[in-house]
PDB file of N, CA and C in Angstrom:
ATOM      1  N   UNK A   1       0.862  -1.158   0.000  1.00  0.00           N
ATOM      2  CA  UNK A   1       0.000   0.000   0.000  1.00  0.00           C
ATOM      3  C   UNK A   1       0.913   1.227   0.000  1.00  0.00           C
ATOM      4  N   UNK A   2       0.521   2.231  -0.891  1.00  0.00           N
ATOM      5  CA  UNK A   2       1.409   3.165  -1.077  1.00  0.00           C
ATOM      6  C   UNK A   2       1.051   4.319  -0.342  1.00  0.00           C
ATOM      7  N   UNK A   3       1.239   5.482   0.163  1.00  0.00           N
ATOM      8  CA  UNK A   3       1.537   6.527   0.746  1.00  0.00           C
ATOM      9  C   UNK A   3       0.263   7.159   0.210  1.00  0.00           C
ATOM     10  N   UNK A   4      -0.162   7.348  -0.902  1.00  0.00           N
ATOM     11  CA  UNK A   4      -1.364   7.947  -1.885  1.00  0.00           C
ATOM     12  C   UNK A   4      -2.685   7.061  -1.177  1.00  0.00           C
ATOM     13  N   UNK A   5      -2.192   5.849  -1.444  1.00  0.00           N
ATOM     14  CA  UNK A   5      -3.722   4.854  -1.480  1.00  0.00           C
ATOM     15  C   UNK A   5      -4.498   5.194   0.242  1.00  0.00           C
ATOM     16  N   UNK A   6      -3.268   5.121   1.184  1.00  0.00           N
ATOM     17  CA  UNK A   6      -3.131   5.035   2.557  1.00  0.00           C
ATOM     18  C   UNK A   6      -4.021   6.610   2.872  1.00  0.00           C
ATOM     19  N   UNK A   7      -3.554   7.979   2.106  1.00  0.00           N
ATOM     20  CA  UNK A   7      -3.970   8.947   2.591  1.00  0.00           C
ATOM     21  C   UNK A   7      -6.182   8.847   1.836  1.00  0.00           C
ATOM     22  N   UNK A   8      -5.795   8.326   1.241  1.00  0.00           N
ATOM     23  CA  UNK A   8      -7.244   8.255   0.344  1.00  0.00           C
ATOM     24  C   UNK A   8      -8.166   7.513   0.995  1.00  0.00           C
ATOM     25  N   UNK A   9      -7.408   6.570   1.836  1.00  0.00           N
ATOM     26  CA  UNK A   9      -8.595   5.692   2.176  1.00  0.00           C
ATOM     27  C   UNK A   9      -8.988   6.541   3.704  1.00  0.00           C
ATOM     28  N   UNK A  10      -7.588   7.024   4.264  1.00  0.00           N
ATOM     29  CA  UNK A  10      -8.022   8.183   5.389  1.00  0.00           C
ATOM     30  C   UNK A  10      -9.039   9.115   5.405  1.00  0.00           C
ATOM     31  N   UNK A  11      -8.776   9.758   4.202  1.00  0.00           N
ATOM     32  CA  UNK A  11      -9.487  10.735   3.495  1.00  0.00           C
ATOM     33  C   UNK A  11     -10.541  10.230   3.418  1.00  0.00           C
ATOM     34  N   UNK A  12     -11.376   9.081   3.254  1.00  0.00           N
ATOM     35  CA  UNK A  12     -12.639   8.301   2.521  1.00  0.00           C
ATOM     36  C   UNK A  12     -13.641   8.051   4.207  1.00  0.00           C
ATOM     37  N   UNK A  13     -12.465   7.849   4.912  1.00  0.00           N
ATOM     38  CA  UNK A  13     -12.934   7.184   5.975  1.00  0.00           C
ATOM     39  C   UNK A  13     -13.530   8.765   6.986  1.00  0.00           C
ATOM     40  N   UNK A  14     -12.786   9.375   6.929  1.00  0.00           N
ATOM     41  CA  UNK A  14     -13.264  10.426   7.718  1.00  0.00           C
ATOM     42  C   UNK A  14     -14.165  11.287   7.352  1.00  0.00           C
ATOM     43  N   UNK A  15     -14.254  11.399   6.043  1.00  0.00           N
ATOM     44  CA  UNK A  15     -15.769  11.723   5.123  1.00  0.00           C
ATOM     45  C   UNK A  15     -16.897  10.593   5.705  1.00  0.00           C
ATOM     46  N   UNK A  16     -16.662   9.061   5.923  1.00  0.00           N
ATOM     47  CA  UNK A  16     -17.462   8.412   5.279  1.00  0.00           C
ATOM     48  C   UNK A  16     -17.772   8.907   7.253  1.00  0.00           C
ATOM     49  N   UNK A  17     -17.225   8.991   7.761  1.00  0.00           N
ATOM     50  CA  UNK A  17     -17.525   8.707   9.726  1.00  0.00           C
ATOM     51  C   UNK A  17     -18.104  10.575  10.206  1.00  0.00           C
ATOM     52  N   UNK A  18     -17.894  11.361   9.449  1.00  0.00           N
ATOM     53  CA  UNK A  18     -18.337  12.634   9.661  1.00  0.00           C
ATOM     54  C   UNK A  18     -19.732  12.881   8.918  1.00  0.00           C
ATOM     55  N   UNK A  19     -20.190  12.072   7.730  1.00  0.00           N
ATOM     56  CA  UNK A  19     -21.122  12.116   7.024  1.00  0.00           C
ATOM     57  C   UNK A  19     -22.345  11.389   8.265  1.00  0.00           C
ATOM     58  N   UNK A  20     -21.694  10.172   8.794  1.00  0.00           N
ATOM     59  CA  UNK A  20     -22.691   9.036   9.585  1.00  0.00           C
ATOM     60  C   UNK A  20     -22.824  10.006  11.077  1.00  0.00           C
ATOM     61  N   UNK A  21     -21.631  10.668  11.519  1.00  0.00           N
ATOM     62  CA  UNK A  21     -22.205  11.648  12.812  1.00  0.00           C
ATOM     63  C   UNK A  21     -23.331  12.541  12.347  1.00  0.00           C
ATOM     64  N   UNK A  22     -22.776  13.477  11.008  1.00  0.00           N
ATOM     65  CA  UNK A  22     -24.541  14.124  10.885  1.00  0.00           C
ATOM     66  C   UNK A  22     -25.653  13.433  10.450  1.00  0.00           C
ATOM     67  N   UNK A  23     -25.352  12.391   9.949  1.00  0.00           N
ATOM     68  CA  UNK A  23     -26.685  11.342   9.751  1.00  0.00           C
ATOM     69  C   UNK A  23     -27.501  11.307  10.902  1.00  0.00           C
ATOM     70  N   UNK A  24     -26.964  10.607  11.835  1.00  0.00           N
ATOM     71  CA  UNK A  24     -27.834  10.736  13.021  1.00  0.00           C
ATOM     72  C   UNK A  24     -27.771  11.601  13.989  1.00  0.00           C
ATOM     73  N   UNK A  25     -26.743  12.770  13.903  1.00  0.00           N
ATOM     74  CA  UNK A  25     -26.755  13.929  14.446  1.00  0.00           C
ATOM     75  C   UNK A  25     -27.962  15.011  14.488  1.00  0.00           C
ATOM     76  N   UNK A  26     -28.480  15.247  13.358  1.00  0.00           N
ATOM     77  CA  UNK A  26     -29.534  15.804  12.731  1.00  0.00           C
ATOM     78  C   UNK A  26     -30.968  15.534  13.479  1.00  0.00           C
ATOM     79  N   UNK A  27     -31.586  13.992  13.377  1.00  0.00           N
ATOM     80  CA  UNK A  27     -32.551  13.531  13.291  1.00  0.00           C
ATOM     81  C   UNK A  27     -32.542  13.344  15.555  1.00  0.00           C
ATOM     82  N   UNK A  28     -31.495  13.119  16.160  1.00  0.00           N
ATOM     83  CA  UNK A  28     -31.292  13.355  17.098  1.00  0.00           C
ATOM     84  C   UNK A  28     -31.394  14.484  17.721  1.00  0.00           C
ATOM     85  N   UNK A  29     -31.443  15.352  17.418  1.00  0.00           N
ATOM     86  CA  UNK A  29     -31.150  16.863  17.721  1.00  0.00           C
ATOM     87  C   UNK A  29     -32.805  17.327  17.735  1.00  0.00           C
ATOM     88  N   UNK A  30     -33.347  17.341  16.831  1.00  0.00           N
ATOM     89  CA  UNK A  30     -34.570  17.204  15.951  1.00  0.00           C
ATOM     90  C   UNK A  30     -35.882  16.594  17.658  1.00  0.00           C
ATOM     91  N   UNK A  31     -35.439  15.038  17.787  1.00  0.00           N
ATOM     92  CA  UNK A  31     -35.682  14.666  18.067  1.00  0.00           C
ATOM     93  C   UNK A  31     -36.093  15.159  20.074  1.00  0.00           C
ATOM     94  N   UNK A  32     -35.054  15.658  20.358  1.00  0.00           N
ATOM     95  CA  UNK A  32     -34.234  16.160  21.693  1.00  0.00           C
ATOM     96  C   UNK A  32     -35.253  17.510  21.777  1.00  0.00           C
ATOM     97  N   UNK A  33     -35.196  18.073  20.953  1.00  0.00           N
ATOM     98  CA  UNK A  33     -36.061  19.641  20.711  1.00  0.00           C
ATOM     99  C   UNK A  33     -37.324  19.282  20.625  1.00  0.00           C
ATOM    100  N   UNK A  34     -38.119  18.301  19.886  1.00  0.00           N
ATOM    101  CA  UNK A  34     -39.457  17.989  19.969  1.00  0.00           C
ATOM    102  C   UNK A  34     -40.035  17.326  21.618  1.00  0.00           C
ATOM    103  N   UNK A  35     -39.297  16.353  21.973  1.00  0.00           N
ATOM    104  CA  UNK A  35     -39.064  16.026  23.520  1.00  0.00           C
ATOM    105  C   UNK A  35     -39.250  16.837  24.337  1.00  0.00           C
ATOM    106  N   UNK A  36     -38.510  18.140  24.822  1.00  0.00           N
ATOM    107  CA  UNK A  36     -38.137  19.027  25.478  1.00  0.00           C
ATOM    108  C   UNK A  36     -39.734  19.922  25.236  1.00  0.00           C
ATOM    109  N   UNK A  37     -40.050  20.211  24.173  1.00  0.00           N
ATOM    110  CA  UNK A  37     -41.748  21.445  24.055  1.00  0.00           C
ATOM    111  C   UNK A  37     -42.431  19.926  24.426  1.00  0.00           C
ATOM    112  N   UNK A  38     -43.007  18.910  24.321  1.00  0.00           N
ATOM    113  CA  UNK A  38     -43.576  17.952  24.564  1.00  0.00           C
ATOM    114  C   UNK A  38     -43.621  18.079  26.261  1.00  0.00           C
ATOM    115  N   UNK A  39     -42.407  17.856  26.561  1.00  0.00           N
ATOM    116  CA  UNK A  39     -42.570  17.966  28.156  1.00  0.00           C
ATOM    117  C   UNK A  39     -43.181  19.243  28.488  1.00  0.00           C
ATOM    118  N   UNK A  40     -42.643  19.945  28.154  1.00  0.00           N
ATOM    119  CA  UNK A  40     -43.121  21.256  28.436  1.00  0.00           C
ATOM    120  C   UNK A  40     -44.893  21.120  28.245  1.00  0.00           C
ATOM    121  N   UNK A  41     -45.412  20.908  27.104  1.00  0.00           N
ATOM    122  CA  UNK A  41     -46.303  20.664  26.957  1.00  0.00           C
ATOM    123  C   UNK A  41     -46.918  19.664  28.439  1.00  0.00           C
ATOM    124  N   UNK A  42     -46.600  19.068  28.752  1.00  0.00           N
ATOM    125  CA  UNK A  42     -47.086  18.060  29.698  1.00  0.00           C
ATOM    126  C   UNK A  42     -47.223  19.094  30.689  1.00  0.00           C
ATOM    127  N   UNK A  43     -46.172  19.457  31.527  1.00  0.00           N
ATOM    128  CA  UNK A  43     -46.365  20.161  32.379  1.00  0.00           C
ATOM    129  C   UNK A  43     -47.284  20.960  32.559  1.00  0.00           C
ATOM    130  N   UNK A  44     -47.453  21.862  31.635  1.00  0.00           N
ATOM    131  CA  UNK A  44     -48.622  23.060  31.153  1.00  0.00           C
ATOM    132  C   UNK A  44     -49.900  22.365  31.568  1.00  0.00           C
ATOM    133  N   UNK A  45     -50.078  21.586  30.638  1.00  0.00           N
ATOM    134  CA  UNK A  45     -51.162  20.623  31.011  1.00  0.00           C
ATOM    135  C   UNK A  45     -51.492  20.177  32.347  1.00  0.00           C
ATOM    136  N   UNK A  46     -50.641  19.316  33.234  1.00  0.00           N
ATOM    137  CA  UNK A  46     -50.408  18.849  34.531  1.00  0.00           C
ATOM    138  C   UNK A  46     -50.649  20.087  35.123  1.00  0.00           C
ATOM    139  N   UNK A  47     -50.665  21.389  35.135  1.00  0.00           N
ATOM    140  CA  UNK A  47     -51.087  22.625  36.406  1.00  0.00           C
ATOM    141  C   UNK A  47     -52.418  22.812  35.998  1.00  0.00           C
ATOM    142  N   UNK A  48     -52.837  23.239  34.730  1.00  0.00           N
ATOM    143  CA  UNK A  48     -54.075  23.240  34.453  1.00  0.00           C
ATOM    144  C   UNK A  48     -54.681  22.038  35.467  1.00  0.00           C
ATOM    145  N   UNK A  49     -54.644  21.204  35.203  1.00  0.00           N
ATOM    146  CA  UNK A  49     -55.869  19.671  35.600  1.00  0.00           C
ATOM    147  C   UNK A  49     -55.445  19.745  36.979  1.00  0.00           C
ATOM    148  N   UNK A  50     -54.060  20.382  38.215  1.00  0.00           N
ATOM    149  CA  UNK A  50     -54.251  20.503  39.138  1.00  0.00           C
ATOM    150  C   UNK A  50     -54.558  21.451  39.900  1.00  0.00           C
ATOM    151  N   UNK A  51     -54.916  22.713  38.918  1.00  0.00           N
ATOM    152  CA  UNK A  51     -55.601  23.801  39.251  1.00  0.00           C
ATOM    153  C   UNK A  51     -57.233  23.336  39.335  1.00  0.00           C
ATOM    154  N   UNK A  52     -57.558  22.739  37.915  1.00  0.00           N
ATOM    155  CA  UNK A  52     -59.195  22.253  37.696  1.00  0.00           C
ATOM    156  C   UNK A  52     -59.518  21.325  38.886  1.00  0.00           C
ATOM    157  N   UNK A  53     -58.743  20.811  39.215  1.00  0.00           N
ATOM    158  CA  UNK A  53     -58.735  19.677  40.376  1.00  0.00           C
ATOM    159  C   UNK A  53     -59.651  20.654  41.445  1.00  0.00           C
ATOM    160  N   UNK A  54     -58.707  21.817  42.047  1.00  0.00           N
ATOM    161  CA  UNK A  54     -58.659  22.169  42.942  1.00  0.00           C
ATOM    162  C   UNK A  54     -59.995  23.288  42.698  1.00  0.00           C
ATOM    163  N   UNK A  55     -60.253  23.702  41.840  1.00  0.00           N
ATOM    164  CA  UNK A  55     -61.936  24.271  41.913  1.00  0.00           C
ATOM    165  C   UNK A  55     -62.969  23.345  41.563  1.00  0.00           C
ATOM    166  N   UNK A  56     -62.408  22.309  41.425  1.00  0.00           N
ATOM    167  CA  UNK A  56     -63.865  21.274  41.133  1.00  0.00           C
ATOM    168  C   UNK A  56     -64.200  20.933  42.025  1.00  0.00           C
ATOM    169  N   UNK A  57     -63.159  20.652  43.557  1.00  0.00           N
ATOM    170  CA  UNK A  57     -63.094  20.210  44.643  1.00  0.00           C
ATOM    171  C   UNK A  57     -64.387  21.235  45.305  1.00  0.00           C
ATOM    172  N   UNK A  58     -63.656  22.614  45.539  1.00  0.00           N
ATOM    173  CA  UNK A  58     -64.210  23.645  45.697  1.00  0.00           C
ATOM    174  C   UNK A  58     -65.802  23.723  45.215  1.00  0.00           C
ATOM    175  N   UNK A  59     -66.026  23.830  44.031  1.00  0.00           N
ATOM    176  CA  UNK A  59     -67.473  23.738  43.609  1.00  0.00           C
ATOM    177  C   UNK A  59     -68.516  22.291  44.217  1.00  0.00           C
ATOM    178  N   UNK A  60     -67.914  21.330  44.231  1.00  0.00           N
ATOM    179  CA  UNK A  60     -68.372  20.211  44.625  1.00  0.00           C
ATOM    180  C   UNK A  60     -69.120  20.356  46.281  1.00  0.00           C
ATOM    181  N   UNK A  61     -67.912  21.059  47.188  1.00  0.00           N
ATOM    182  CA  UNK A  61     -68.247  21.445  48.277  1.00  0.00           C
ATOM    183  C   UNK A  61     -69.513  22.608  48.292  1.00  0.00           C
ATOM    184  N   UNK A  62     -69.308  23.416  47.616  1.00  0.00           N
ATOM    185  CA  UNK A  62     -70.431  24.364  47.824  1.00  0.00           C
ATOM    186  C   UNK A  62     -71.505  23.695  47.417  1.00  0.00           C
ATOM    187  N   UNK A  63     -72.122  22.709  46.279  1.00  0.00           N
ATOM    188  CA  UNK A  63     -72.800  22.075  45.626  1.00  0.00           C
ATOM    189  C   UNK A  63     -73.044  21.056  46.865  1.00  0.00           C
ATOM    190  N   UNK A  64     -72.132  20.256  47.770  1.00  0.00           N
ATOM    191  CA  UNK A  64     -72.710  19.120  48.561  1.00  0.00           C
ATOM    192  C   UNK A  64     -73.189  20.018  49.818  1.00  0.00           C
ATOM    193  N   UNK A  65     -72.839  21.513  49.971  1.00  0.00           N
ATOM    194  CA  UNK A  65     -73.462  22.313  51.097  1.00  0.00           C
ATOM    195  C   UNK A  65     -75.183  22.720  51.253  1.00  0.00           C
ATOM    196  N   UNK A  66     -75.019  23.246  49.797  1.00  0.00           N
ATOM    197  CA  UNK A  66     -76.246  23.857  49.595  1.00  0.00           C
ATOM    198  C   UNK A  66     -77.521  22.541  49.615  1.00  0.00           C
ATOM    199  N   UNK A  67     -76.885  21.350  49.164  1.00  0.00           N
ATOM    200  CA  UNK A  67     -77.761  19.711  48.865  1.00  0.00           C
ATOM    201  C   UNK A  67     -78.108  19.794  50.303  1.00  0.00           C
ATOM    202  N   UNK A  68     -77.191  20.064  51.593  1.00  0.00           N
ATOM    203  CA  UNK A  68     -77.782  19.453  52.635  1.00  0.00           C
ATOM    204  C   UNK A  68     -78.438  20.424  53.254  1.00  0.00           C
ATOM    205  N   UNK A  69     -78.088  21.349  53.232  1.00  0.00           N
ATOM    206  CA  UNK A  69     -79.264  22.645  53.855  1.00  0.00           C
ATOM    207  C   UNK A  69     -80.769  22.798  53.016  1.00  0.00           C
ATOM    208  N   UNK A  70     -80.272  22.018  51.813  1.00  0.00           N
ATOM    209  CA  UNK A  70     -81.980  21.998  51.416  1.00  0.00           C
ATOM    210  C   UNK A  70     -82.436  20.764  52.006  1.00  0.00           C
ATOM    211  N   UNK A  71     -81.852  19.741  52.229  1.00  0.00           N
ATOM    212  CA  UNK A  71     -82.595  18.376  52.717  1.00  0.00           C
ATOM    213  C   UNK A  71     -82.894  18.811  54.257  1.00  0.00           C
ATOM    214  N   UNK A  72     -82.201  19.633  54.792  1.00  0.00           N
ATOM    215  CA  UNK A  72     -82.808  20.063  56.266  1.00  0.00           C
ATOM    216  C   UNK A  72     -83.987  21.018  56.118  1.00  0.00           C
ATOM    217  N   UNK A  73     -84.110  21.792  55.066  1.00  0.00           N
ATOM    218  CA  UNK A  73     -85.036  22.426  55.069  1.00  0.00           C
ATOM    219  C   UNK A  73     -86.807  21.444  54.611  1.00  0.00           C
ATOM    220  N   UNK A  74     -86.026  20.786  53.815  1.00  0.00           N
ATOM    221  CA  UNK A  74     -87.456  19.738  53.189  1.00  0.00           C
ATOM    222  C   UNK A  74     -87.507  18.995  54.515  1.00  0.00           C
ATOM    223  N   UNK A  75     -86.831  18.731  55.280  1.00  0.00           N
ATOM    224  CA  UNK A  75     -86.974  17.727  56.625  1.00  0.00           C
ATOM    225  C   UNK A  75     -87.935  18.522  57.542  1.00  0.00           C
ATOM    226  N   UNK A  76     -87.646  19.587  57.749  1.00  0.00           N
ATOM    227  CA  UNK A  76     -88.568  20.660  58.829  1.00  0.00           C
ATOM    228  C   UNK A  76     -89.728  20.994  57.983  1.00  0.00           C
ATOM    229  N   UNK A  77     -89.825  21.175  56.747  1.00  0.00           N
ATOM    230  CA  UNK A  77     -90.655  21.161  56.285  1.00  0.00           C
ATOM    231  C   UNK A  77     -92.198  19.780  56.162  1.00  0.00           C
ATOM    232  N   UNK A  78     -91.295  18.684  55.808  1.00  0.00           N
ATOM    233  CA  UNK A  78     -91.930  17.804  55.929  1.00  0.00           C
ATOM    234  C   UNK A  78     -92.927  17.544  57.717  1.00  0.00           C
ATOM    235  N   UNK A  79     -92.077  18.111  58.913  1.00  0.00           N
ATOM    236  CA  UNK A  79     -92.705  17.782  59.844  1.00  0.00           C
ATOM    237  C   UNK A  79     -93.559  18.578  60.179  1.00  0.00           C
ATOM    238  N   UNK A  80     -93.375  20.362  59.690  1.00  0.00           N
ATOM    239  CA  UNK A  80     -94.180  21.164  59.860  1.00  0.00           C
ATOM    240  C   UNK A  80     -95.842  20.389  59.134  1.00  0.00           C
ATOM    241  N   UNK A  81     -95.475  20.036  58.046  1.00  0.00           N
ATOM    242  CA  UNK A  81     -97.135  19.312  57.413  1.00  0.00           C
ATOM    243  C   UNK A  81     -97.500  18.615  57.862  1.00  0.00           C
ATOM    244  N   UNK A  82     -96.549  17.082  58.690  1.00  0.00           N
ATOM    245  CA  UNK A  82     -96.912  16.384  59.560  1.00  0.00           C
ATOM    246  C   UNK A  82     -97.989  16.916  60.930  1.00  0.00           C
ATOM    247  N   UNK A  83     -97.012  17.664  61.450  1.00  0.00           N
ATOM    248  CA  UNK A  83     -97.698  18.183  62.524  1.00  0.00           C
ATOM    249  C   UNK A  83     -98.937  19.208  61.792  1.00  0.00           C
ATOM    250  N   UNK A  84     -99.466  19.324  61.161  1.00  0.00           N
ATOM    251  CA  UNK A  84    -100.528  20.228  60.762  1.00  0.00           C
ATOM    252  C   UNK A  84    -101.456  18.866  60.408  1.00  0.00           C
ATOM    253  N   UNK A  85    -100.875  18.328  59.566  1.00  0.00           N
ATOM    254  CA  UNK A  85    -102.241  16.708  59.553  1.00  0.00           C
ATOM    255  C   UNK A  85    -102.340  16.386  60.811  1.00  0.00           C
ATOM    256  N   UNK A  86    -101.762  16.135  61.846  1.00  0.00           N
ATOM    257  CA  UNK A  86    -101.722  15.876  63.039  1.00  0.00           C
ATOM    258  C   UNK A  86    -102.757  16.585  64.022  1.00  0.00           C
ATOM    259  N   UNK A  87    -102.888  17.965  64.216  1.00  0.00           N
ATOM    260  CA  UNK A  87    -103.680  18.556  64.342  1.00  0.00           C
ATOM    261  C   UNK A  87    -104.979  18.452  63.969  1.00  0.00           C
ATOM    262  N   UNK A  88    -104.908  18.605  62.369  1.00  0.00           N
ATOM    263  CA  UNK A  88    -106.176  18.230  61.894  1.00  0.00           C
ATOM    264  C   UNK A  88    -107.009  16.751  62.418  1.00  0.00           C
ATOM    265  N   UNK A  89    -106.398  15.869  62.570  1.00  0.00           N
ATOM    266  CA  UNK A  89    -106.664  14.718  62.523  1.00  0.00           C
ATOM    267  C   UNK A  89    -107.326  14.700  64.555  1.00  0.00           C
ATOM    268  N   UNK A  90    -106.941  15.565  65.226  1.00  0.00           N
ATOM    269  CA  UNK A  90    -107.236  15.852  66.297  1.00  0.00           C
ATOM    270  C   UNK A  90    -108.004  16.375  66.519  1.00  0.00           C
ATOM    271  N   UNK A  91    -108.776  17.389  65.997  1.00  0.00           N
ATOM    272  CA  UNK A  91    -110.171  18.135  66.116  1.00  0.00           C
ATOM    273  C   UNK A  91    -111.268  17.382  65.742  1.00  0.00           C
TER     274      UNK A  91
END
């Protein structure tokens, strides 16, 4: 092997190994950057739904408050009519 052939195939090889780093250099990179807004994306998402969490909680409570102060009210209500048939039923 001569001095020529030796630098050529150097030459061939470090083209052929710098060509294959941006081969998958590129599509990696690419890849790393779509990842990175994705997470990001997640996150964004993840405060929203633990913000929504936290007023649904909230609404739920006012909603299971108001349910039982009306069932106390239909309860006193109900006995107020009781006691009025009751009456009636006494004269």
């Amino acid at each position: 092997m001569s001095a020529n052939e030796f630098i050529g195939m150097l030459v061939a090889s470090i083209v052929l190994l710098g060509s294959l780093f941006f081969m998958f250099y590129k599509p990696l990179k690419e890849n790393t950057k779509t990842m990175t807004e994705l997470t990001c994306a997640i996150q964004s998402q993840n405060e929203k739904v633990n913000d929504f969490k936290i007023v649904n909680k909230e609404e739920h409570e006012k909603i299971w408050t108001h349910e039982d102060r009306q069932d106390n009210e239909i309860r006193d209500h109900e006995k107020r009519i009781w006691n009025l048939e009751d009456r009636r039923k006494s004269l």
